[in-house]
N, C-alpha and C. Protein backbone atom coordinates (compact mmCIF):
# COMPACT_ATOMS: atom_id res chain seq x y z
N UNK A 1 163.04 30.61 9.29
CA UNK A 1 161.72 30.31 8.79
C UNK A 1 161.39 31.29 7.69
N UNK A 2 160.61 31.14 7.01
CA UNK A 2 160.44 31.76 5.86
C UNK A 2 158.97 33.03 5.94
N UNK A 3 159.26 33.07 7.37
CA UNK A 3 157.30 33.78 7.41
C UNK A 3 157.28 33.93 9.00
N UNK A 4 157.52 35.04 9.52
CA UNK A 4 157.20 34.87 11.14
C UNK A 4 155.74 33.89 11.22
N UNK A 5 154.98 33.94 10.61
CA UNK A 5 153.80 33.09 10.81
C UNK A 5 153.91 31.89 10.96
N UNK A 6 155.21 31.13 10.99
CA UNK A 6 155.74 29.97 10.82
C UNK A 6 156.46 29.92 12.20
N UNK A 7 156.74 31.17 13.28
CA UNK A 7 156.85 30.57 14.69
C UNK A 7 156.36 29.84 15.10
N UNK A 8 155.16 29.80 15.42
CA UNK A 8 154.58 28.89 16.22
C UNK A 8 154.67 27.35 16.17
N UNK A 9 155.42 27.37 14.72
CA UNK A 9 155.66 25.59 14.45
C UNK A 9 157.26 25.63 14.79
N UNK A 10 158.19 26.77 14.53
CA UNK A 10 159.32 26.58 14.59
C UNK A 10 159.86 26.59 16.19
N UNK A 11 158.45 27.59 17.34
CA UNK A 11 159.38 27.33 18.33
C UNK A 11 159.92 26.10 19.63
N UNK A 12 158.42 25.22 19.38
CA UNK A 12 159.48 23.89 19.64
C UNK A 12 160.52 23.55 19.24
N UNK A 13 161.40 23.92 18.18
CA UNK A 13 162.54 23.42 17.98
C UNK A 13 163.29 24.64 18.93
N UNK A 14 162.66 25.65 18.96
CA UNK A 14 163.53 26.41 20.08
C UNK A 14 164.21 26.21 21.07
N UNK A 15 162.25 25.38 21.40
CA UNK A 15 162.92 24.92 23.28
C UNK A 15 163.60 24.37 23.64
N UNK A 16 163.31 23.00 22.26
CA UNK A 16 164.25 21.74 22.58
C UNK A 16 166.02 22.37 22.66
N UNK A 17 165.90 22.78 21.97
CA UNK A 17 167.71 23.64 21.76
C UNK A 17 168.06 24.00 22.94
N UNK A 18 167.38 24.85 23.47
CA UNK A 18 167.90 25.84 25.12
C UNK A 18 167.24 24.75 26.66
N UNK A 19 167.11 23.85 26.25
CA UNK A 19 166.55 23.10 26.92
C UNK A 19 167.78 21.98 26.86
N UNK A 20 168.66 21.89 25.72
CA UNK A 20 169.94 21.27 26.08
C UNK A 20 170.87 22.12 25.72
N UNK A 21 170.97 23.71 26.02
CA UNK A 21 171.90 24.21 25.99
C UNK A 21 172.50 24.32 25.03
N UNK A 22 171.86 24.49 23.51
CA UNK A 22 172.70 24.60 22.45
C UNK A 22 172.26 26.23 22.06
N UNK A 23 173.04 26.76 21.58
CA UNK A 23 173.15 28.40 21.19
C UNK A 23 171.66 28.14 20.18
N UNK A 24 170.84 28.94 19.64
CA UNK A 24 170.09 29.29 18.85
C UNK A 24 170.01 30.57 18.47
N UNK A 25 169.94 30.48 17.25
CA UNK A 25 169.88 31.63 16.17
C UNK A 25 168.37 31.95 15.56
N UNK A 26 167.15 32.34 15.77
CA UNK A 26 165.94 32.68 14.69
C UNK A 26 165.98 34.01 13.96
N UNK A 27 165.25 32.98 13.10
CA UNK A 27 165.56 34.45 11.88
C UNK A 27 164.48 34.17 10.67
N UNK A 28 163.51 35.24 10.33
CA UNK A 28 162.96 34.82 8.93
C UNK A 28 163.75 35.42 8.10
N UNK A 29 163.80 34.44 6.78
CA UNK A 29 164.30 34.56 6.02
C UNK A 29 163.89 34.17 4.32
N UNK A 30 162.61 34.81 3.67
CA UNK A 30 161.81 33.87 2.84
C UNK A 30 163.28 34.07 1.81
N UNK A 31 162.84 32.54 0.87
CA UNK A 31 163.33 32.12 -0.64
C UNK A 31 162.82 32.88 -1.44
N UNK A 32 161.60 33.37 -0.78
CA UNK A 32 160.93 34.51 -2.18
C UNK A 32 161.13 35.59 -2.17
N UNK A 33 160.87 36.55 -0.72
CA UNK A 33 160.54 37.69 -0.75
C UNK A 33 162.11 38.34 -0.38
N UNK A 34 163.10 37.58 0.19
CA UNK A 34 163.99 37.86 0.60
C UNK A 34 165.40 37.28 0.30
N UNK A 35 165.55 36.88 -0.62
CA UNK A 35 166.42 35.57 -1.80
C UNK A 35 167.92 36.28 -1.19
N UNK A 36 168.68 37.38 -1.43
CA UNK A 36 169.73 37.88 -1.52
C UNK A 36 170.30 37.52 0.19
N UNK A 37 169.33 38.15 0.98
CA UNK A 37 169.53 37.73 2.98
C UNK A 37 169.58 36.45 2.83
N UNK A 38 169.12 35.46 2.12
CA UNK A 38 168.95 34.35 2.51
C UNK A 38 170.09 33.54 2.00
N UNK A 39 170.66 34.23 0.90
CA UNK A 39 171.61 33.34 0.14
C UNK A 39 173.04 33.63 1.23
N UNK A 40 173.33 34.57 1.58
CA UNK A 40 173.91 35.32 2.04
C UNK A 40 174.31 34.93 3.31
N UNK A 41 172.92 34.44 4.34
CA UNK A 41 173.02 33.41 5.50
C UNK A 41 173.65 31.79 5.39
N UNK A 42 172.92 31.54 4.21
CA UNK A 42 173.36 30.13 3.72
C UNK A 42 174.69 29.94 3.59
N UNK A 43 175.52 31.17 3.27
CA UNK A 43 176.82 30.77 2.33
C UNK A 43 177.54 30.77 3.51
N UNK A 44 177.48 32.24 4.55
CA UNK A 44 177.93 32.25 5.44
C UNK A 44 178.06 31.41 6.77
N UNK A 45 176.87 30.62 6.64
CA UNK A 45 176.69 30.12 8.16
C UNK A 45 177.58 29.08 8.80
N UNK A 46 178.28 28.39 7.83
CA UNK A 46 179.37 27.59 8.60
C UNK A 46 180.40 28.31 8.86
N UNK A 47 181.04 29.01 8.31
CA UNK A 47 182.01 30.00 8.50
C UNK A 47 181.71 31.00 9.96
N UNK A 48 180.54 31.54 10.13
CA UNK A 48 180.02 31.87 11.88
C UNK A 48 179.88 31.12 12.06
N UNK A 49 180.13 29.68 12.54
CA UNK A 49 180.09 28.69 13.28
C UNK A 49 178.95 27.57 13.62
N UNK A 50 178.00 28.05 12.63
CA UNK A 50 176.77 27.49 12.72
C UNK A 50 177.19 25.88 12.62
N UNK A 51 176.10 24.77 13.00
CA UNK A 51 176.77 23.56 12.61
C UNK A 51 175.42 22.94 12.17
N UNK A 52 174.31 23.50 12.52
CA UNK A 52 173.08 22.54 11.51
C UNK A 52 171.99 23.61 11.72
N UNK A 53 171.09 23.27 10.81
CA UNK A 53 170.33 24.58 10.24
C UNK A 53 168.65 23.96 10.04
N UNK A 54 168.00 24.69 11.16
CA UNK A 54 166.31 23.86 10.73
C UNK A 54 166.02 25.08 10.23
N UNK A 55 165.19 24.57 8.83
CA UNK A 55 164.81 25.21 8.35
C UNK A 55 163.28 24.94 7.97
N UNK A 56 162.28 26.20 8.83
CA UNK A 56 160.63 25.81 8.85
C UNK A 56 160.36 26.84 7.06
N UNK A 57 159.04 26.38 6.33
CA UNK A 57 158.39 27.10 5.58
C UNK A 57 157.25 26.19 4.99
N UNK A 58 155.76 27.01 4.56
CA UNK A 58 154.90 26.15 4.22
C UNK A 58 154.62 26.91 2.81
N UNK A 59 153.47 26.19 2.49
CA UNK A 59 152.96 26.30 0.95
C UNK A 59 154.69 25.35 -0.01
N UNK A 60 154.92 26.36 -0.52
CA UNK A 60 155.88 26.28 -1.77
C UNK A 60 156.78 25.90 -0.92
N UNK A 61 157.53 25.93 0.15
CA UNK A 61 158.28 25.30 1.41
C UNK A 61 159.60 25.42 0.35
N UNK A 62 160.25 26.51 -0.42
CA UNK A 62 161.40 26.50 -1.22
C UNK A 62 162.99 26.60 -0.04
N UNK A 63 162.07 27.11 0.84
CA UNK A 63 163.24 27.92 2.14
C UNK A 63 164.40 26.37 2.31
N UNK A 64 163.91 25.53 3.00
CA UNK A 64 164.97 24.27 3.02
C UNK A 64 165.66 23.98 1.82
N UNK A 65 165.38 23.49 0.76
CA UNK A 65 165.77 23.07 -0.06
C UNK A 65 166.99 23.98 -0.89
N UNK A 66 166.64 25.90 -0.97
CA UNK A 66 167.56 26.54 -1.12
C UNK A 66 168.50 26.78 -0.30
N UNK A 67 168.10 26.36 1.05
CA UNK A 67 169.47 26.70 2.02
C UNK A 67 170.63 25.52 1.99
N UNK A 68 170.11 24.08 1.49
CA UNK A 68 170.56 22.96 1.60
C UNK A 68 171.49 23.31 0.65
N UNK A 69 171.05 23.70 -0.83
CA UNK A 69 172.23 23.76 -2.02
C UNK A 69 173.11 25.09 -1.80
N UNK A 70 173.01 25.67 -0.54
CA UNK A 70 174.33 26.83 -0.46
C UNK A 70 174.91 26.87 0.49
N UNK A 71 174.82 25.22 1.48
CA UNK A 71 175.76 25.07 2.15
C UNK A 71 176.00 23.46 2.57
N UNK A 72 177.10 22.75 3.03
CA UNK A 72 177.24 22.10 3.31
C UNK A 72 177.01 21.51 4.47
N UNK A 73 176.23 22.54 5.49
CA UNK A 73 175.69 22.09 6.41
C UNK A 73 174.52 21.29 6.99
N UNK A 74 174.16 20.04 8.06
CA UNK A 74 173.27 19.58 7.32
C UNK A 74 171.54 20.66 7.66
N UNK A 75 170.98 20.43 6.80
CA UNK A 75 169.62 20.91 7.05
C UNK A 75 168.29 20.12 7.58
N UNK A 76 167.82 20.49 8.62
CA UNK A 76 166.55 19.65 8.36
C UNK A 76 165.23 20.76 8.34
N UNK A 77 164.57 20.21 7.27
CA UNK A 77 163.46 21.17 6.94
C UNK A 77 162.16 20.60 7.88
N UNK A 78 161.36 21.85 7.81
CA UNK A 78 159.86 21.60 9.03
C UNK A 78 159.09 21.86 7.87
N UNK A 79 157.98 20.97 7.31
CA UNK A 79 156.95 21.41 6.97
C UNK A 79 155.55 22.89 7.67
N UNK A 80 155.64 23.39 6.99
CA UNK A 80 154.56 24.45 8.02
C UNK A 80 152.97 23.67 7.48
N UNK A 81 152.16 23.88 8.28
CA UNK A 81 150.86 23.66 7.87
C UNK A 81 149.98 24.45 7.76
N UNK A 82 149.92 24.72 5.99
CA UNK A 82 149.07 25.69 5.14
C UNK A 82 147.77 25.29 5.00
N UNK A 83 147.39 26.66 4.75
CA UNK A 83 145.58 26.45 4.85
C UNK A 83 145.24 25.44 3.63
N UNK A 84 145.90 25.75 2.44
CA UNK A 84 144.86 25.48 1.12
C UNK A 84 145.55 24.15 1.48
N UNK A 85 146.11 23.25 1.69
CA UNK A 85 146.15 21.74 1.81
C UNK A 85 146.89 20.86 2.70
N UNK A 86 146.97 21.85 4.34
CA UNK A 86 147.55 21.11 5.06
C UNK A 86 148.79 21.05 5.40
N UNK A 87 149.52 21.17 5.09
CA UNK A 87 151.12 21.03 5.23
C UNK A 87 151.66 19.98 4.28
N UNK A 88 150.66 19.35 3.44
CA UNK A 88 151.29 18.59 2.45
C UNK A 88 151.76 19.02 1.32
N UNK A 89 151.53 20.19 0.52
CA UNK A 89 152.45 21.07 -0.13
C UNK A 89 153.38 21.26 -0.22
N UNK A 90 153.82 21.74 1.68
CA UNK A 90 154.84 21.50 2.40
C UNK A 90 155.99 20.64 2.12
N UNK A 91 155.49 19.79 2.80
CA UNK A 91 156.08 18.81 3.06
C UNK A 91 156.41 17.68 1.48
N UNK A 92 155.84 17.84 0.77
CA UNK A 92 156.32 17.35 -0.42
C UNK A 92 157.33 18.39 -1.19
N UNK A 93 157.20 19.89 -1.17
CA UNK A 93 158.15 20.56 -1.51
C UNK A 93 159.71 20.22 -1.10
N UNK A 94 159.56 19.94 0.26
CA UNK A 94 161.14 19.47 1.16
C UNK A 94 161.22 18.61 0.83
N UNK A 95 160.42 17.49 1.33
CA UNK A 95 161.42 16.19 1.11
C UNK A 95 161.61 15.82 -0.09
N UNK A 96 161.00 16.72 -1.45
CA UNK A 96 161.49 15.77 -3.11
C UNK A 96 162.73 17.02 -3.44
N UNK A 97 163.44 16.43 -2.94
CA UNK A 97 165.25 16.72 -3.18
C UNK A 97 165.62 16.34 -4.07
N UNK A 98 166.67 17.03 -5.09
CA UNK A 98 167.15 16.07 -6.20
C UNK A 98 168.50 15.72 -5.06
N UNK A 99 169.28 14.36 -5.99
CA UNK A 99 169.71 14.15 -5.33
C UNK A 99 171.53 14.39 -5.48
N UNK A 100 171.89 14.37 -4.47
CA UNK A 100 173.20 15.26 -4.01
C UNK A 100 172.51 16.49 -3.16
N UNK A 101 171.71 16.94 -2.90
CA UNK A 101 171.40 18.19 -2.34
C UNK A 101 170.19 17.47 -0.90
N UNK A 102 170.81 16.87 -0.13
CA UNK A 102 169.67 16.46 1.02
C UNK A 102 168.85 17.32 1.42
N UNK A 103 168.05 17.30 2.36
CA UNK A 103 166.90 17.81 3.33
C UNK A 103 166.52 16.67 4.64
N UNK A 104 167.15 16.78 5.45
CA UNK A 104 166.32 15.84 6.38
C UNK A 104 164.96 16.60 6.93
N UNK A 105 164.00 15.48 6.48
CA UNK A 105 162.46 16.23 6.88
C UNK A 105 161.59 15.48 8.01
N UNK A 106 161.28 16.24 8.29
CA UNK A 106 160.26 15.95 9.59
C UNK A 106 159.04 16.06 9.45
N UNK A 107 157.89 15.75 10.29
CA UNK A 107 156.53 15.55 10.39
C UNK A 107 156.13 16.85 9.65
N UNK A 108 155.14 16.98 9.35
CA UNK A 108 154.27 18.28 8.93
C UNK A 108 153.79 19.03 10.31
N UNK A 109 154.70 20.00 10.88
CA UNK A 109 154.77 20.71 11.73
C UNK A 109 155.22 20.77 13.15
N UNK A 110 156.15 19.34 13.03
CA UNK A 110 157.21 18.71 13.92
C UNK A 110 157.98 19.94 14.33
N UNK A 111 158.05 20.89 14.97
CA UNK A 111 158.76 21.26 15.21
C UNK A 111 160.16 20.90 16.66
N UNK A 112 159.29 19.86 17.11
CA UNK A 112 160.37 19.52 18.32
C UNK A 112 161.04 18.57 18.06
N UNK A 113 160.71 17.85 17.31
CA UNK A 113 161.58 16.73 16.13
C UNK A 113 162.55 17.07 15.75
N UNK A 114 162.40 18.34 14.81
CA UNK A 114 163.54 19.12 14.15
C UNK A 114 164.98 19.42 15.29
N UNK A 115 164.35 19.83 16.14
CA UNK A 115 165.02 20.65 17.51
C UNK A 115 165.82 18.98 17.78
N UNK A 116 165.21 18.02 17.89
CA UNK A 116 165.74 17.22 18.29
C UNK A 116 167.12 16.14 17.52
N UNK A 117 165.94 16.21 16.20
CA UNK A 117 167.46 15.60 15.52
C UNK A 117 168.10 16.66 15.08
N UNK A 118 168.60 18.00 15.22
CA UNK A 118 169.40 19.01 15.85
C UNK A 118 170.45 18.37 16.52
N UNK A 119 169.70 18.11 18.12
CA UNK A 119 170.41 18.19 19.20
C UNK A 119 171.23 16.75 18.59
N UNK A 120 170.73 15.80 18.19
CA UNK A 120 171.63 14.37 18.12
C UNK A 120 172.52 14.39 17.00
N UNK A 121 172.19 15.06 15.90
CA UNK A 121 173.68 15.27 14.83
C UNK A 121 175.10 16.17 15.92
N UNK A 122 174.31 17.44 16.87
CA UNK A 122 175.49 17.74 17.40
C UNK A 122 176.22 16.82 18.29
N UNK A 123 175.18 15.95 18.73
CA UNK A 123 175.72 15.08 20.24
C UNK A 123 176.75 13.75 19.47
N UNK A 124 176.73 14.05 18.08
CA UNK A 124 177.54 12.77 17.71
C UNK A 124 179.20 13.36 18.01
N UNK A 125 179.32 14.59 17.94
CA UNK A 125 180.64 15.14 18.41
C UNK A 125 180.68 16.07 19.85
N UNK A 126 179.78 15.62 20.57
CA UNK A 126 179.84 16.30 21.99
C UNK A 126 179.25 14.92 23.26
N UNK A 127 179.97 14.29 23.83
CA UNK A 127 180.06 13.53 24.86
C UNK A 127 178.93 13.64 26.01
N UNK A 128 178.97 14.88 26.44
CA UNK A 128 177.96 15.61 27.04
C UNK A 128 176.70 15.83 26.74
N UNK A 129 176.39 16.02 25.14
CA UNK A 129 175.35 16.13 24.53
C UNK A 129 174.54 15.07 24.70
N UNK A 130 175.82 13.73 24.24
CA UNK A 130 174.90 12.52 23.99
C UNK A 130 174.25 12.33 25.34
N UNK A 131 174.70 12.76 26.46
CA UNK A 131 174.84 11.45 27.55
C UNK A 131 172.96 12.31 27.97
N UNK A 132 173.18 13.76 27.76
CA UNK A 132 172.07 14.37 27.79
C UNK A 132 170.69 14.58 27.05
N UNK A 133 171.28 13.69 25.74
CA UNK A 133 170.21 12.96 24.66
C UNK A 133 169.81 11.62 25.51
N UNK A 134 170.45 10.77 26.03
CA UNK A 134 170.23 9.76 26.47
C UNK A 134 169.23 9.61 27.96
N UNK A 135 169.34 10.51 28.73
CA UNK A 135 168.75 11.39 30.15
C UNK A 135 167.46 11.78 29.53
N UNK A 136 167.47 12.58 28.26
CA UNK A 136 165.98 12.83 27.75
C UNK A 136 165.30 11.54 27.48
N UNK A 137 165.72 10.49 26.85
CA UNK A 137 165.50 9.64 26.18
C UNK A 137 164.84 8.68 27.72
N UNK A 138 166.02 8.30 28.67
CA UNK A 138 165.21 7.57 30.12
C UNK A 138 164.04 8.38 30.69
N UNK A 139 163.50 9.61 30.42
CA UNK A 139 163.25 10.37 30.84
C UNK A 139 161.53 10.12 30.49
N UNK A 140 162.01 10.11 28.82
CA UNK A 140 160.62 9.62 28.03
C UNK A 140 160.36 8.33 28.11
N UNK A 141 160.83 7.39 28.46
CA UNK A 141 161.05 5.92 28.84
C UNK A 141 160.09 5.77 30.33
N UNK A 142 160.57 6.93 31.31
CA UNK A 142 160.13 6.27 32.78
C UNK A 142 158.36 7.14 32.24
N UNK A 143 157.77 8.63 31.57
CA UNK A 143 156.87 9.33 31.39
C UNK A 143 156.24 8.08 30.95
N UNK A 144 156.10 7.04 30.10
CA UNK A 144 155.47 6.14 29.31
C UNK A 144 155.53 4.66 30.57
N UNK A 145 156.04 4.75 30.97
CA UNK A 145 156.05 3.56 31.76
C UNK A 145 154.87 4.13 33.31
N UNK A 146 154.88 5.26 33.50
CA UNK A 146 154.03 5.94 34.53
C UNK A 146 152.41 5.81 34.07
N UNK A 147 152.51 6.18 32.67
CA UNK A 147 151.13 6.06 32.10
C UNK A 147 150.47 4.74 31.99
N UNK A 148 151.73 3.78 31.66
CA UNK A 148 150.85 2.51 31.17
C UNK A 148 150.27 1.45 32.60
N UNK A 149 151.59 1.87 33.85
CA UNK A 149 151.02 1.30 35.22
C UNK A 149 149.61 1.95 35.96
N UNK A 150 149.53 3.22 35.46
CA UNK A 150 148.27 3.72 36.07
C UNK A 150 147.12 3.63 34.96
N UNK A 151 146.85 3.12 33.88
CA UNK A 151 145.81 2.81 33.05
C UNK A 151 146.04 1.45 33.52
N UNK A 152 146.81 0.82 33.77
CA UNK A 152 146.42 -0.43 34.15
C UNK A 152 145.96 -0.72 35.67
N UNK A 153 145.97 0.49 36.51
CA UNK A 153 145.66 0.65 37.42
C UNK A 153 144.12 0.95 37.21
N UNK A 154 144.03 1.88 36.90
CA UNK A 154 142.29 2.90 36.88
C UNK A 154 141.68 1.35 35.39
N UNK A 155 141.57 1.46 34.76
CA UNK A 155 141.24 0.77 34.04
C UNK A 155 141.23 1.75 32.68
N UNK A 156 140.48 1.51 31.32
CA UNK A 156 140.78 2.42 30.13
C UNK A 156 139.72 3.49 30.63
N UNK A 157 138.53 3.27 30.59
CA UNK A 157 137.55 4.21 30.99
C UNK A 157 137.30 4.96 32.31
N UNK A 158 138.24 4.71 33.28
CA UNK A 158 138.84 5.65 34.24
C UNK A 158 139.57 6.67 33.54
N UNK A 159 140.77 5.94 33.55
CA UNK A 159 141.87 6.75 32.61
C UNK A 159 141.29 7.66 31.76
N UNK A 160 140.51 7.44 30.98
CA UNK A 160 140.26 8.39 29.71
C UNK A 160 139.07 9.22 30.54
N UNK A 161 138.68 9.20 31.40
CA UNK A 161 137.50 10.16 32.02
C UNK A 161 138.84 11.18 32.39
N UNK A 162 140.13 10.79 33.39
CA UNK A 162 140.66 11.48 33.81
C UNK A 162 141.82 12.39 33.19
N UNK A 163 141.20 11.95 31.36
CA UNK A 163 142.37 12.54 30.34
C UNK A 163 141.77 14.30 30.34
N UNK A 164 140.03 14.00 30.09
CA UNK A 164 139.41 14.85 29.18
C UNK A 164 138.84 16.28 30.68
């Protein structure tokens, strides 16, 4: 991330990670204030074994986009959400990529998104991964199917008395 101030969006992608058992690495690392560490991580990180790289930053959000052109690994960038306009700064900084140089981008402050399509680029070469992407996936399947039998149980204005 480009700003410890940018934890709090980056550590859902944390959880999701150690929550399926994939190694995680955090680290700030700004494009601005810290260019040389950062280039330095980028070049190196497939070579330590890294295999995909979320990368959170807001305002000028340069952090993804420079890590994307110094490695071949894939990246997906997190919009952070900045005061002066939201995370749309953000988030237009990442996702306007020229092209040859990707960014897969996520919501404006998605951070469990990130974590997640993480976990499914690795699970395309880990068996185990998938079957444990798929377990999350029935998982969120039966959570949504629990909600919609008991609003149809209580009625909407039960339900929503018993949200708030």
């Amino acid at each position: 991330m480009g700003s410890d101030s940018d934890l709090p969006t980056m550590q859902p992608a944390v959880a999701v990670l150690e929550r399926f058992g994939v190694a995680v690495e955090v680290r700030v690392l700004s494009a601005h204030r810290t260019p040389l560490e950062m280039v330095a991580f980028a070049q190196q990180a497939a070579g330590r074994g890294l295999r995909v790289i979320i990368a959170g930053a807001g305002g000028a959000a340069h952090l993804p986009g420079m890590v994307a052109a110094l490695t071949t690994l894939p990246v997906i960038g997190v919009p952070v959400q900045s005061r002066a306009l939201s995370g749309v700064d953000s988030l237009h900084s990442i996702v306007q990529m020229p092209a040859g140089i990707p960014v897969a981008t996520v919501a404006i402050g998605n951070g469990t998104n990130a974590g997640l399509l993480a976990v499914q680029i690795l699970a395309t070469a880990d068996a185990a991964l998938a079957e444990a992407v798929a377990a999350y996936r029935a998982e969120l399947h039966g959570q949504v199917r629990a909600k919609d039998e008991r609003l149809v149980e209580l009625g909407s204005a039960a339900y929503l008395a018993q949200m708030g």
